[in-house]
C-alpha atoms as a PDB file:
ATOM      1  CA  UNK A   1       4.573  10.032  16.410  1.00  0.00           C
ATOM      2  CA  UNK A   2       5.104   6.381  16.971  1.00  0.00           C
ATOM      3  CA  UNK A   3       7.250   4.635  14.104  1.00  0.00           C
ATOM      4  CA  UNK A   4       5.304   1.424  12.470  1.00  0.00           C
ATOM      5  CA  UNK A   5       7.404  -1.725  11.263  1.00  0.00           C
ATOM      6  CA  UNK A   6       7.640  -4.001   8.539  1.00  0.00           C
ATOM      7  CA  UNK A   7       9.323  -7.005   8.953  1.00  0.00           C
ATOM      8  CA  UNK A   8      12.704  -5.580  10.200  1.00  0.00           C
ATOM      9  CA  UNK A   9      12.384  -1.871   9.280  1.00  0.00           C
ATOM     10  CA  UNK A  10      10.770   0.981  11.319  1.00  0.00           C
ATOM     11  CA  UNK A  11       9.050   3.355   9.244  1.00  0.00           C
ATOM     12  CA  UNK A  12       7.436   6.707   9.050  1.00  0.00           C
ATOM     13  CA  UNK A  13       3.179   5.637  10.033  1.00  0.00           C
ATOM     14  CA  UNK A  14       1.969   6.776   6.620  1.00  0.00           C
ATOM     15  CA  UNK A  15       2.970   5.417   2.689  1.00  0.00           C
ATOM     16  CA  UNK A  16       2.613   7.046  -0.604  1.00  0.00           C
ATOM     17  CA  UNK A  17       0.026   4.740  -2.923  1.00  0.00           C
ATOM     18  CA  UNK A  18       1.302   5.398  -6.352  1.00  0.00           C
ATOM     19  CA  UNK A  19      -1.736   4.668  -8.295  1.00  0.00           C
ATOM     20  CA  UNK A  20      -3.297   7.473  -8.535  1.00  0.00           C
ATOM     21  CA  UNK A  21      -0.628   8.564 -10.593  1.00  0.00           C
ATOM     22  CA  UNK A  22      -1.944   6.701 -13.471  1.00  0.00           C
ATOM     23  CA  UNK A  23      -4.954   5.153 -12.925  1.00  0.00           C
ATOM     24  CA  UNK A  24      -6.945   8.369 -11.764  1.00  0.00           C
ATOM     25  CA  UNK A  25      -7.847  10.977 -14.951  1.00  0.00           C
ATOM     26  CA  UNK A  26      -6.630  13.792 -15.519  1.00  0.00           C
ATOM     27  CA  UNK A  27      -2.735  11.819 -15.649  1.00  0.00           C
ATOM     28  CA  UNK A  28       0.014  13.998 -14.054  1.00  0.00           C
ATOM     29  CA  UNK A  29       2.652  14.862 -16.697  1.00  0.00           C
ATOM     30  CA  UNK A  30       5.616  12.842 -16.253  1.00  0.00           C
ATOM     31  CA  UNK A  31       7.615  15.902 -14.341  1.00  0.00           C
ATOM     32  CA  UNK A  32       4.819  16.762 -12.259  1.00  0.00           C
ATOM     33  CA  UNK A  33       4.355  13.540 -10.952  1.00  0.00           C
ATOM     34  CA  UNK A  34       8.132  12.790 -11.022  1.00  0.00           C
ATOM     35  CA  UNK A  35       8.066  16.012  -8.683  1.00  0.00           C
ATOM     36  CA  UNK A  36       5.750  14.567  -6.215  1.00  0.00           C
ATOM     37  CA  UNK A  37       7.484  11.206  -5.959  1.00  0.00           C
ATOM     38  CA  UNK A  38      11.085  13.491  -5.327  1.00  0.00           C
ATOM     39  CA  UNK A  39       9.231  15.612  -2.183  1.00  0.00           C
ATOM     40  CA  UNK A  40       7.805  12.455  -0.907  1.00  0.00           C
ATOM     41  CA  UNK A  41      11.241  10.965  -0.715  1.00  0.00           C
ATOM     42  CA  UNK A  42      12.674  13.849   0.428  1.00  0.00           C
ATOM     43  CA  UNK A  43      10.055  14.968   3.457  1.00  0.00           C
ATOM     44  CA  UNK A  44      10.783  10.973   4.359  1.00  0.00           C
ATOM     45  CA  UNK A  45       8.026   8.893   3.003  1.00  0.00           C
ATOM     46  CA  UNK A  46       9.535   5.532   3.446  1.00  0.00           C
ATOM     47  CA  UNK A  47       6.718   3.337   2.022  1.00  0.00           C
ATOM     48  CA  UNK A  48       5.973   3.780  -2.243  1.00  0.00           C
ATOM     49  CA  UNK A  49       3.104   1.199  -3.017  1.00  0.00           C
ATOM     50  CA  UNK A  50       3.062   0.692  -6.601  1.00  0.00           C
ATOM     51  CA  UNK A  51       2.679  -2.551  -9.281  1.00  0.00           C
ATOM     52  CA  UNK A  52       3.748  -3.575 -12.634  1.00  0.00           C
ATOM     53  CA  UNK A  53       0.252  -3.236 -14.313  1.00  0.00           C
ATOM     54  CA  UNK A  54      -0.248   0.565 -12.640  1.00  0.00           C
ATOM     55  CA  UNK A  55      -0.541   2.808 -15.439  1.00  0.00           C
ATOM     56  CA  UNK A  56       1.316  -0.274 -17.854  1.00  0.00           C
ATOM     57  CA  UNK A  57       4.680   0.055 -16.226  1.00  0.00           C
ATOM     58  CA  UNK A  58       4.882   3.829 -16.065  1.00  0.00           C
ATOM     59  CA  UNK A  59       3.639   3.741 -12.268  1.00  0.00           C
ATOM     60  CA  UNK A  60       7.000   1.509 -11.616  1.00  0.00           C
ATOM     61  CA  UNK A  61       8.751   4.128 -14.404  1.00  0.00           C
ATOM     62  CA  UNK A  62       8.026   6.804 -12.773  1.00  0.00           C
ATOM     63  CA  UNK A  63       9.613   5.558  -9.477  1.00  0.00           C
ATOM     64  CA  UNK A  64      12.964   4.619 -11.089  1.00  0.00           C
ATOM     65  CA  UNK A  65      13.073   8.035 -12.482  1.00  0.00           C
ATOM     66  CA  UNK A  66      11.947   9.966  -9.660  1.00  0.00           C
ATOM     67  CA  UNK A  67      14.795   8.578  -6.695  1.00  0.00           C
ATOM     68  CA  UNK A  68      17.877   8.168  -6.499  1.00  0.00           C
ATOM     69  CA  UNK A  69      20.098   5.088  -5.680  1.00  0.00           C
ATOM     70  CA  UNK A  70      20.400   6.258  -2.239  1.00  0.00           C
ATOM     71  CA  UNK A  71      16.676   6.201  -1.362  1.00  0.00           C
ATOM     72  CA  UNK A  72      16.203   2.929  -3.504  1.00  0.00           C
ATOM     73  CA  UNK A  73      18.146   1.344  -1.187  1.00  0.00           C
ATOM     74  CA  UNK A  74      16.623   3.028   2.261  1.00  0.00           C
ATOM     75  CA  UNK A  75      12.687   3.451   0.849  1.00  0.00           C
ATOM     76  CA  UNK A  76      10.710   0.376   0.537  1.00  0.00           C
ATOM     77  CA  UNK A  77       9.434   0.058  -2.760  1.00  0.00           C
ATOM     78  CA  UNK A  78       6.735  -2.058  -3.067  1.00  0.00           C
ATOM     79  CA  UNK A  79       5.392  -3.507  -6.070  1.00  0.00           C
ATOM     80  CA  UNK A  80       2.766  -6.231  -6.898  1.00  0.00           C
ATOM     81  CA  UNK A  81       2.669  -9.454  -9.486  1.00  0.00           C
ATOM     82  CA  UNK A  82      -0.345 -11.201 -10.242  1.00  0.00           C
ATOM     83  CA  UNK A  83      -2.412  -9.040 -12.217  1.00  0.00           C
ATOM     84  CA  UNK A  84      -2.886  -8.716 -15.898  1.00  0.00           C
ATOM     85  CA  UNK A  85      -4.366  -5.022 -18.042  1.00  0.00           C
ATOM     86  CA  UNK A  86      -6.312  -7.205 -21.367  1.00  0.00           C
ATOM     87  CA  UNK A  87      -6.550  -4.834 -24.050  1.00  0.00           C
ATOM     88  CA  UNK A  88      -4.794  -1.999 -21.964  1.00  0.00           C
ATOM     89  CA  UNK A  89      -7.378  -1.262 -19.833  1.00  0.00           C
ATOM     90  CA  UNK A  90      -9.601  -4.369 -18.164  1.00  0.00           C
ATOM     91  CA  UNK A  91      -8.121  -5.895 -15.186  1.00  0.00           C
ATOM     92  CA  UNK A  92      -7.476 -10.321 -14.727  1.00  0.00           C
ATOM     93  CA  UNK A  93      -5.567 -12.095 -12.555  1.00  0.00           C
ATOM     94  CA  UNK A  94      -2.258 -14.629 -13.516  1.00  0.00           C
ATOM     95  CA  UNK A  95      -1.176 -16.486 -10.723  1.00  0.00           C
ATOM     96  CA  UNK A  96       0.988 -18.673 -12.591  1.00  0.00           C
ATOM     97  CA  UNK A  97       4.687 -19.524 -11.745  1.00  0.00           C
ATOM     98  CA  UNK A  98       5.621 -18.281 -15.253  1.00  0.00           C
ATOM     99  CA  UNK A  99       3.954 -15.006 -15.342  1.00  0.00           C
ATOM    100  CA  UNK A 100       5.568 -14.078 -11.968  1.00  0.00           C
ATOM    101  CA  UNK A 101       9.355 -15.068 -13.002  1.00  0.00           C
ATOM    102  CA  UNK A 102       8.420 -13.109 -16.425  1.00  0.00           C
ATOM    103  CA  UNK A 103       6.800 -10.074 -14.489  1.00  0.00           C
ATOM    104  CA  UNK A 104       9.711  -9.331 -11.580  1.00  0.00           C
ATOM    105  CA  UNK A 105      12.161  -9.026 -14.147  1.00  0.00           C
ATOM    106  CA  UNK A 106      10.163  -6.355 -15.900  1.00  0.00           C
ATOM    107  CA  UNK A 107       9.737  -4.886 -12.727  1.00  0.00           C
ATOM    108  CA  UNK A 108      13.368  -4.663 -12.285  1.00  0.00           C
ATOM    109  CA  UNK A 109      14.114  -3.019 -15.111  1.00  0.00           C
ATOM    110  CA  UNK A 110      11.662  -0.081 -14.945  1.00  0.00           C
ATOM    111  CA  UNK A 111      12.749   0.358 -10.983  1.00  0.00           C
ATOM    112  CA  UNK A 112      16.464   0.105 -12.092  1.00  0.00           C
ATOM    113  CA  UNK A 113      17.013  -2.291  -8.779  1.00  0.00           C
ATOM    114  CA  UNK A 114      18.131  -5.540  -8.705  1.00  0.00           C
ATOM    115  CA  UNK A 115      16.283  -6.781  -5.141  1.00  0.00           C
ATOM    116  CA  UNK A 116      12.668  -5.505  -4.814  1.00  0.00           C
ATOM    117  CA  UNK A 117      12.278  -4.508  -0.947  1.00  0.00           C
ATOM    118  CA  UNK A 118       8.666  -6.137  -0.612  1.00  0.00           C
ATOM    119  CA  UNK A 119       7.127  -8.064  -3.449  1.00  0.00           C
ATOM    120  CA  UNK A 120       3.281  -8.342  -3.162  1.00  0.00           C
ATOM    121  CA  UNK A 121       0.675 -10.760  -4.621  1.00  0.00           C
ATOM    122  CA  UNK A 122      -1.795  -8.267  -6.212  1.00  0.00           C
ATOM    123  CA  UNK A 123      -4.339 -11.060  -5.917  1.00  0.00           C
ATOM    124  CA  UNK A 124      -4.671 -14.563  -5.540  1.00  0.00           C
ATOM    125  CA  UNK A 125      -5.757 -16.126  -9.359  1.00  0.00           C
ATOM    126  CA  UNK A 126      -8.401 -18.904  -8.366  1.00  0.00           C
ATOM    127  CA  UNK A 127      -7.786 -20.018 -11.898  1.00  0.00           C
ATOM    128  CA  UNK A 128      -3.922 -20.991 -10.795  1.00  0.00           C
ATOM    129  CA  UNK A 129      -2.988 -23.257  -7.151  1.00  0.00           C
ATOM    130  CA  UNK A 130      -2.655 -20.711  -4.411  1.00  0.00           C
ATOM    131  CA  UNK A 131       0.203 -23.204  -2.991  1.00  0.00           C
ATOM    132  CA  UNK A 132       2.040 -22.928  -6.544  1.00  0.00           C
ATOM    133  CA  UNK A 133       1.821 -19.333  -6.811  1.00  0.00           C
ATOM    134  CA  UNK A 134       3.355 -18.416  -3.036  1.00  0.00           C
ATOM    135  CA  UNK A 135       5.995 -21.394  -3.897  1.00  0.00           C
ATOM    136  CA  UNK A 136       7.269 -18.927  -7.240  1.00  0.00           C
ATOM    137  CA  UNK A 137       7.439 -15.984  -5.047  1.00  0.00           C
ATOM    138  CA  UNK A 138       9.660 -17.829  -1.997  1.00  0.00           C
ATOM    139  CA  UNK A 139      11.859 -19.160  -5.438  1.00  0.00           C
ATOM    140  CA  UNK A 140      12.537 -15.505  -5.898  1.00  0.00           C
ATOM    141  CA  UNK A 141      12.948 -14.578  -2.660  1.00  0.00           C
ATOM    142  CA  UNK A 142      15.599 -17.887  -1.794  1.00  0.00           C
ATOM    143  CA  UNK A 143      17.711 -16.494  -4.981  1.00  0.00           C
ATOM    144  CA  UNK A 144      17.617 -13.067  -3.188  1.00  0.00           C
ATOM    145  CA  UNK A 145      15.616 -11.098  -5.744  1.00  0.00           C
ATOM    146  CA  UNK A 146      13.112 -10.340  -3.177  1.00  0.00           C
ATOM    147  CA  UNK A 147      13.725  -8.960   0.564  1.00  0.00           C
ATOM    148  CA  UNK A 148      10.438  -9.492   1.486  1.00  0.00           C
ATOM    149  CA  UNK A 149       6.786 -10.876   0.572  1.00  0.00           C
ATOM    150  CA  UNK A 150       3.592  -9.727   1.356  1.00  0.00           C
ATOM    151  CA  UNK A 151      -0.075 -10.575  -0.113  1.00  0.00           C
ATOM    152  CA  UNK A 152      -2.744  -8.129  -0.960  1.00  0.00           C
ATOM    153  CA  UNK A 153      -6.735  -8.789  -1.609  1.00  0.00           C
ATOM    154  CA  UNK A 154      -6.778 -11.915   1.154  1.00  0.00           C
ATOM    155  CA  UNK A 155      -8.686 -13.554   3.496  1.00  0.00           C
ATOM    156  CA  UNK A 156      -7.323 -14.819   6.651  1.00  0.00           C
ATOM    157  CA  UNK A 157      -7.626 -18.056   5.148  1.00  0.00           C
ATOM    158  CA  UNK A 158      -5.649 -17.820   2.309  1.00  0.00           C
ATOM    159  CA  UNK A 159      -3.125 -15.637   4.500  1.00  0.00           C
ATOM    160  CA  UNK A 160      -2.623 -18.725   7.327  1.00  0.00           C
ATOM    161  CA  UNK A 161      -2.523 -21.059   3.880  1.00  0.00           C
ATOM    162  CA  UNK A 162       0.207 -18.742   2.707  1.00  0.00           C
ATOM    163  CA  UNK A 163       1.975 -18.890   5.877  1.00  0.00           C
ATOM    164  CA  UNK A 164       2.787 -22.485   5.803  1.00  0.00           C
ATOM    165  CA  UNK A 165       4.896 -21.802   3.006  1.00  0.00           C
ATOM    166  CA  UNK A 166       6.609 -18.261   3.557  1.00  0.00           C
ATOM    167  CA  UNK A 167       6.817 -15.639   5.933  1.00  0.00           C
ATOM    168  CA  UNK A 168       4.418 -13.085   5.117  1.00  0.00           C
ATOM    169  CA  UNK A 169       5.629  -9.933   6.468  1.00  0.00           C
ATOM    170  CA  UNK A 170       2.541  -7.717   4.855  1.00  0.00           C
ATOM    171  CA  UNK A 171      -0.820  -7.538   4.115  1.00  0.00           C
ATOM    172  CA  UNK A 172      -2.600  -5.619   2.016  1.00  0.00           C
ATOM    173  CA  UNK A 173      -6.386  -4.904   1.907  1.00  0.00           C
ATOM    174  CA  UNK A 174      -9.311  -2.508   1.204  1.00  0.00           C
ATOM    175  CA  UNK A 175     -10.051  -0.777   4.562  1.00  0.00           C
ATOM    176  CA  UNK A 176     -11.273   2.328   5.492  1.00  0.00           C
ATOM    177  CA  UNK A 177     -14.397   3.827   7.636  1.00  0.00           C
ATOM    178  CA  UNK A 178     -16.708   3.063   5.474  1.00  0.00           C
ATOM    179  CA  UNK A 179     -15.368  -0.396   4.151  1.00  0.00           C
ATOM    180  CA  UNK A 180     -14.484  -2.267   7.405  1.00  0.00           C
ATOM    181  CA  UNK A 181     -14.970  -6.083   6.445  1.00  0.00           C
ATOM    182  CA  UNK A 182     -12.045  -7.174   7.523  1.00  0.00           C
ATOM    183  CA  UNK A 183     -12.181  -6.044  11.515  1.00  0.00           C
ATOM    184  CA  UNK A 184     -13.548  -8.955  12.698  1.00  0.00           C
ATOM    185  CA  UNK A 185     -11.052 -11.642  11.675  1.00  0.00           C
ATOM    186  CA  UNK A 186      -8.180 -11.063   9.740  1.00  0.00           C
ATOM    187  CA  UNK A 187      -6.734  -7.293  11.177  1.00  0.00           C
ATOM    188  CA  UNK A 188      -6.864  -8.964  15.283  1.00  0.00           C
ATOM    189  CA  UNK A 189      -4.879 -11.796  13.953  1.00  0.00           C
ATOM    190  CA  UNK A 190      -2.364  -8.950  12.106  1.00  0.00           C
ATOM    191  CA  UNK A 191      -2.165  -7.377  15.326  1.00  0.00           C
ATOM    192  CA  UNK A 192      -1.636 -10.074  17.359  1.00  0.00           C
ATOM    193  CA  UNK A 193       1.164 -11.878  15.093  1.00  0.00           C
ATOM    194  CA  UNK A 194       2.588  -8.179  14.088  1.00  0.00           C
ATOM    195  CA  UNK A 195       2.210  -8.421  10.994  1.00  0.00           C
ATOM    196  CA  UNK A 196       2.138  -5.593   8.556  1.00  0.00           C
ATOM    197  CA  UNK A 197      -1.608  -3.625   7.398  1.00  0.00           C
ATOM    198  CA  UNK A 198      -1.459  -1.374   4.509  1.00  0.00           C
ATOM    199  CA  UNK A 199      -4.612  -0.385   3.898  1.00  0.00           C
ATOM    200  CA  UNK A 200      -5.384   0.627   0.658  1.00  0.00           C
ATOM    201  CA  UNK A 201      -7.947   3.759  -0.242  1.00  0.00           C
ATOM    202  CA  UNK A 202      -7.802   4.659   3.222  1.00  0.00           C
ATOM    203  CA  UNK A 203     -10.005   7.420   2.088  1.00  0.00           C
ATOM    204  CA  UNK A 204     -12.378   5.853   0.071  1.00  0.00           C
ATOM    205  CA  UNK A 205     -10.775   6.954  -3.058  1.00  0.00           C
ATOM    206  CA  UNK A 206     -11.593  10.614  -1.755  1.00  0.00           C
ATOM    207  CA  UNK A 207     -15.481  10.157  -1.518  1.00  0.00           C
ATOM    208  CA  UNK A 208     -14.579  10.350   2.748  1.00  0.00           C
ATOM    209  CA  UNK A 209     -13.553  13.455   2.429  1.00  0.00           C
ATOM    210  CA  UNK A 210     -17.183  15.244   1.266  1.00  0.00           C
ATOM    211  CA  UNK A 211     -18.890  13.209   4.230  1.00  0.00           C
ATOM    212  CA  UNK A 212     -20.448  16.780   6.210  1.00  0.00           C
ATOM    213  CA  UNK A 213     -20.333  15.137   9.918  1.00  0.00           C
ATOM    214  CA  UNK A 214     -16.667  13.928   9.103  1.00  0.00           C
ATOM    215  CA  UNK A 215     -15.774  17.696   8.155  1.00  0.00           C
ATOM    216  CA  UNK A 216     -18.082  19.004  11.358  1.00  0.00           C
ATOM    217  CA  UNK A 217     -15.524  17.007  13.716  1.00  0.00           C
ATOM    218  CA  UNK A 218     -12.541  17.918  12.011  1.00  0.00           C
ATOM    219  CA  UNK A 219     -13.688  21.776  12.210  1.00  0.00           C
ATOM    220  CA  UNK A 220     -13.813  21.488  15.753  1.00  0.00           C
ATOM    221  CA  UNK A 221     -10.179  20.018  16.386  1.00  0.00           C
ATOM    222  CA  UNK A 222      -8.747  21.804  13.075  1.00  0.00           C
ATOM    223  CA  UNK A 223      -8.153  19.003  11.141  1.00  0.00           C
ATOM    224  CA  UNK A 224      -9.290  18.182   8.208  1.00  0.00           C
ATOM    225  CA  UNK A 225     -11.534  15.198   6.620  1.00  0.00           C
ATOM    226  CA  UNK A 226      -8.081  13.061   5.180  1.00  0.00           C
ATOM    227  CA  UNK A 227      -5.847  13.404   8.792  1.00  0.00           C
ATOM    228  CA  UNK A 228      -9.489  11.896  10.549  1.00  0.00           C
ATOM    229  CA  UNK A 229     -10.083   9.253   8.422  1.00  0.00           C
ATOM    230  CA  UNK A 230      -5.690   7.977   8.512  1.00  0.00           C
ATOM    231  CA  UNK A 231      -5.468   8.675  12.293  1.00  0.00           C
ATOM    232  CA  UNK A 232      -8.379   6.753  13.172  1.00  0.00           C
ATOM    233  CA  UNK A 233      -6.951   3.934  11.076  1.00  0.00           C
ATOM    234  CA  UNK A 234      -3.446   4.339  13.216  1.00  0.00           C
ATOM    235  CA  UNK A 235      -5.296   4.415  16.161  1.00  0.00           C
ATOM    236  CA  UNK A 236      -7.355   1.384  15.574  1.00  0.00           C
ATOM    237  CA  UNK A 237      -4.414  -0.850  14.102  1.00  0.00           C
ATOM    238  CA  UNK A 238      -1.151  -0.336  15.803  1.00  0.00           C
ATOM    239  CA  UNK A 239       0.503  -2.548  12.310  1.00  0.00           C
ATOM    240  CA  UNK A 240      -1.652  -0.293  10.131  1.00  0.00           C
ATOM    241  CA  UNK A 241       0.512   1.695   7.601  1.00  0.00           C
ATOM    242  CA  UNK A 242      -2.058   3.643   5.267  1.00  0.00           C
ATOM    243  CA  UNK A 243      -1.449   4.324   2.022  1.00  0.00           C
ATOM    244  CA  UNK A 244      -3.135   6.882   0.604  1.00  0.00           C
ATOM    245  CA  UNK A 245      -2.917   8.301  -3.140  1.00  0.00           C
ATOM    246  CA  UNK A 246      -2.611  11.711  -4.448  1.00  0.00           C
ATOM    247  CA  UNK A 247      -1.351  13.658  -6.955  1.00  0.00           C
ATOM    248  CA  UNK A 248      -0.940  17.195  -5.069  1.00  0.00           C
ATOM    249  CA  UNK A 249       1.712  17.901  -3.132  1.00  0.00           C
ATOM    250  CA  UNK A 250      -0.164  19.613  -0.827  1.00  0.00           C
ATOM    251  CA  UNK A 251      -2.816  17.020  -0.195  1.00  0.00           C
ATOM    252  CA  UNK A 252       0.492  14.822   0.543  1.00  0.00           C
ATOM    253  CA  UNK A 253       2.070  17.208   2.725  1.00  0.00           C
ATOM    254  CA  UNK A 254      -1.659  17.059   4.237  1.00  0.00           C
ATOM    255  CA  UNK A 255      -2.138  13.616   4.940  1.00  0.00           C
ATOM    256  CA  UNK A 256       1.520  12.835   6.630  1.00  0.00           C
ATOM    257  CA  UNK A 257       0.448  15.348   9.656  1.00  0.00           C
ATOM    258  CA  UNK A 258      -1.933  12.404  10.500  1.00  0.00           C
ATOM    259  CA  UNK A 259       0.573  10.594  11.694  1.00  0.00           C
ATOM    260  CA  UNK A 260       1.258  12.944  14.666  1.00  0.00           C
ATOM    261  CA  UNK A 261      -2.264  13.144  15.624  1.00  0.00           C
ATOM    262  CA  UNK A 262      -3.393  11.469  18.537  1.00  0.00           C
ATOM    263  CA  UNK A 263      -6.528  10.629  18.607  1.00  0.00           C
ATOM    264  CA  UNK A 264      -9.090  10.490  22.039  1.00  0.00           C
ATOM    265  CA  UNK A 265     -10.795   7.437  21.772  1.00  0.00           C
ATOM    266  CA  UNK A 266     -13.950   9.397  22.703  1.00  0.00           C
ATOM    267  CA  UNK A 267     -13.112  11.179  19.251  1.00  0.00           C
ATOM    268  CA  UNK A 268     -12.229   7.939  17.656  1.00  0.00           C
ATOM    269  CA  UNK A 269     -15.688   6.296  18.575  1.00  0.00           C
ATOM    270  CA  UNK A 270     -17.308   9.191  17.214  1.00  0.00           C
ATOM    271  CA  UNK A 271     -15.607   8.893  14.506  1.00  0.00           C
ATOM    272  CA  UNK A 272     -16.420   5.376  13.819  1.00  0.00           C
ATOM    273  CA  UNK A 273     -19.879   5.586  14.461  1.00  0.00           C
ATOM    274  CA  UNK A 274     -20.275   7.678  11.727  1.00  0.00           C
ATOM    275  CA  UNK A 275     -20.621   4.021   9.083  1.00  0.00           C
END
């Protein structure tokens, strides 16, 4: 198992997304999905994806519940400004200096951490000045409140416009086998400047794992549809750092063994011929 890196810090190949704790019916109780958050720490998950609009704060409550001052300080927690929940359930963008000064502090308080690790632009608001919105988040990060910055939901434009103004140690996008849109521009130009992929529903929000031929290979190696679909992502991207979402422990414990599979790339091609 080869270690990935963001910015400074090696970490374990595969993150937790925390969004499925509250975005995905049926809702874990509070305990059970304070549980899963505790073994995830503990079997050394290093990587918690989560933002302040998951689940209306409880995805970042949860979190600052679940670990312990120790692991706040040695896990990166990564959280997300930019987006807005109208009437507690749509989804809009606020790109605005304001909201993001107003939303960190928020964030802070249901973490219970006074730096977040790496802070994210959910999404750039074409409503707002891309150039504005990047200049709030280096504000935060001069004063120290943020360690890090990445973006999410960007195009390699917007990423090299971004990039003038900050050091973007992260990006985060939709990729998985069947959703590949980014492989022809902006994921070389991650690998070549070593930047940070998390890739988010790395398993097409589960739908992967019925695909029959998917299941067919994995029968024949004894792996399963989930540890395919994340180790051909680590063997594509060598800055990928999948994050998939769960609420089982098991599926979890499941989905970190893909990061000691190796894959062939005869398997690998197979594998990707398959979308």
């Amino acid at each position: 198992m080869k270690l990935r890196t963001i910015a400074d810090r090696k970490i374990f190949p595969i993150g937790l997304g925390a969004m499925a704790l509250d975005e995905y019916n049926p809702k874990p109780s509070d305990s059970d999905a304070i549980s899963l958050l505790k073994h995830a720490a503990q079997q050394g998950i290093d990587l918690i994806d989560t933002a302040d609009v998951y689940g209306l704060g409880r995805n970042e409550e949860l979190i600052g519940k679940s670990l312990t001052a120790e692991q706040k300080s040695s896990i990166i927690i990564a959280t997300k400004a930019g987006c807005t929940r109208p009437l507690g359930y749509q989804w809009d963008t606020d790109g605005r200096p304001e909201h993001i000064r107003e939303a960190i502090k928020m964030s802070f308080h249901r973490l219970g951490i006074n730096q977040i690790c790496l802070y994210q632009l959910h999404v750039p608001d074409h409503r707002v000045s891309f150039k504005e919105t990047i200049k709030a988040f280096k504000e935060l990060q001069e004063q120290r409140l943020v360690k890090y910055i990445g973006l999410c939901n960007v195009s390699l434009q917007e990423l090299q416009e971004a990039q003038k103004i900050i050091d973007v140690e992260s990006v985060q996008n939709h990729y998985n086998l069947a959703f590949k849109k980014d492989e022809n521009e902006l994921l070389p130009y991650l690998t070549k400047n070593h930047i940070a992929f998390i890739p988010y529903f790395p398993l097409g929000s589960g739908r992967l794992l019925t695909n029959p031929q998917l299941r067919k290979i994995g029968q024949r190696y004894g792996l399963t549809a989930s540890q395919l679909a994340l180790s051909w992502i680590l063997y594509k991207w060598p800055t990928a750092i999948p994050i998939p979402g769960t609420k089982n422990i098991l599926h979890l414990e499941e989905n970190m063994k893909a990061a000691d599979i190796e894959l062939q790339e005869k398997i690998a091609n197979e594998i990707d011929s398959l979308y």
